[in-house]
Protein backbone atom coordinates (compact mmCIF):
# COMPACT_ATOMS: atom_id res chain seq x y z
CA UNK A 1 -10.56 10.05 -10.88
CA UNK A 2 -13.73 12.52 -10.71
CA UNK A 3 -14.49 14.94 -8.12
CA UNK A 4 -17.76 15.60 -7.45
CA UNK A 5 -16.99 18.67 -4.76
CA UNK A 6 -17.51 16.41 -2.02
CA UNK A 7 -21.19 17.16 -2.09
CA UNK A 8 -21.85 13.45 -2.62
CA UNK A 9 -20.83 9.86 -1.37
CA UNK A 10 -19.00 8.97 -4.69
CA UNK A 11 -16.75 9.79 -6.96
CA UNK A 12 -14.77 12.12 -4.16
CA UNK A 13 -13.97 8.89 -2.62
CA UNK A 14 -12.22 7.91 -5.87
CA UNK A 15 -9.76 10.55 -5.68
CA UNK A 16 -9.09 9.22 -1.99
CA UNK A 17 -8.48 5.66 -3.09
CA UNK A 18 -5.91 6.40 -5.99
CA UNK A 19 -4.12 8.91 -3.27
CA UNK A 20 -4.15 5.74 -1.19
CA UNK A 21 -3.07 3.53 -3.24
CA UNK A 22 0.00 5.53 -4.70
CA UNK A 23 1.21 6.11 -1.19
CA UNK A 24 0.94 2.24 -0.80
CA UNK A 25 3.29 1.96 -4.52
CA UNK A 26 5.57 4.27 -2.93
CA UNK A 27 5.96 2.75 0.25
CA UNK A 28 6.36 -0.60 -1.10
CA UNK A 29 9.50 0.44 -3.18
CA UNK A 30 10.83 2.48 -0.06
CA UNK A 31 10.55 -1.03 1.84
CA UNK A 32 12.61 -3.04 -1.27
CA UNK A 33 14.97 -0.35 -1.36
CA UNK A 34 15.54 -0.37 2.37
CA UNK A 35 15.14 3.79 2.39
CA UNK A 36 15.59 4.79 5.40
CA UNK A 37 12.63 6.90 5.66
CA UNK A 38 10.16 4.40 5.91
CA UNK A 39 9.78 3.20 9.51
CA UNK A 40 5.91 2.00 9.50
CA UNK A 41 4.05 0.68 6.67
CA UNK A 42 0.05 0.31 7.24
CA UNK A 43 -2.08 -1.04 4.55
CA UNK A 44 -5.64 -2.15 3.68
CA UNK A 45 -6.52 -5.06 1.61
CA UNK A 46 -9.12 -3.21 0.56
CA UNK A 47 -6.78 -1.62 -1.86
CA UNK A 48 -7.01 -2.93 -5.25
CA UNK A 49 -3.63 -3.14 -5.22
CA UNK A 50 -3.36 -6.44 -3.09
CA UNK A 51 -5.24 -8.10 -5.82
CA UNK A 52 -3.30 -7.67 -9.03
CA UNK A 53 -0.01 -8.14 -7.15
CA UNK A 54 2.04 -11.10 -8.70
CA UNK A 55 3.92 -13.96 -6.71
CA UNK A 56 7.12 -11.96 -7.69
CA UNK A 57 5.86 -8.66 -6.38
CA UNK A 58 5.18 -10.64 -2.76
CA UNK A 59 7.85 -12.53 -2.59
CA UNK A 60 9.77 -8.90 -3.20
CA UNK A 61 8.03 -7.31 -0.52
CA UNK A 62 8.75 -10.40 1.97
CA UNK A 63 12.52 -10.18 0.97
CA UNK A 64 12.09 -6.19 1.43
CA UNK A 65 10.51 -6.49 4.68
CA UNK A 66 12.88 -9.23 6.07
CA UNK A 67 16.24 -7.22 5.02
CA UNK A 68 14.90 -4.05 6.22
CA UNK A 69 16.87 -2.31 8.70
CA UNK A 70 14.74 0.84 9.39
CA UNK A 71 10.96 -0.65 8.96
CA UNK A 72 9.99 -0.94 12.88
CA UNK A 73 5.74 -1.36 12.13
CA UNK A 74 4.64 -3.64 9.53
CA UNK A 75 0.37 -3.64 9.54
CA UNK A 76 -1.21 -5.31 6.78
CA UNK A 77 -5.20 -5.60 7.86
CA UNK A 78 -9.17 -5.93 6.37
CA UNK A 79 -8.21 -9.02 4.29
CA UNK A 80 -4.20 -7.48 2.70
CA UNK A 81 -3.31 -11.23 2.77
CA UNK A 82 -5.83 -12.99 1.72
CA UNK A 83 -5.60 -15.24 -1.31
């Protein structure tokens, strides 16, 4: 990603996204290996990520969620599941 110094509307949001979108990677594995940490997981669809994920990778992340004995929140908004 680019940063621009935040002077402008772009390429600082870039850096934001990516951020975003690891934390989302990370908090998906924390949910399929039920860690303990991970009480509340909030996501976008607006992430990219929601696109390129496979049947596999959902139905993982529906077995994670199901089995999960520490998530409490699950908040998946703006579009997350649609096809």
């Amino acid at each position: 990603a680019v940063f621009d110094g935040g002077g402008g509307n772009g390429p600082i949001y870039e850096i934001q996204d990516v951020r975003l979108e690891e934390t989302l990677i990370d908090d998906m594995q924390k949910v399929k290996a039920n860690d303990p940490s991970l009480t509340e997981l909030e996501a976008s669809g607006s992430y990219g990520l929601f696109r390129v994920l496979t049947d596999e990778d959902w139905e993982q992340l529906g077995r994670g969620v199901t089995e999960s004995d520490f998530l409490e929140t699950l908040c998946l908004y703006e579009g997350a599941l649609d096809d």
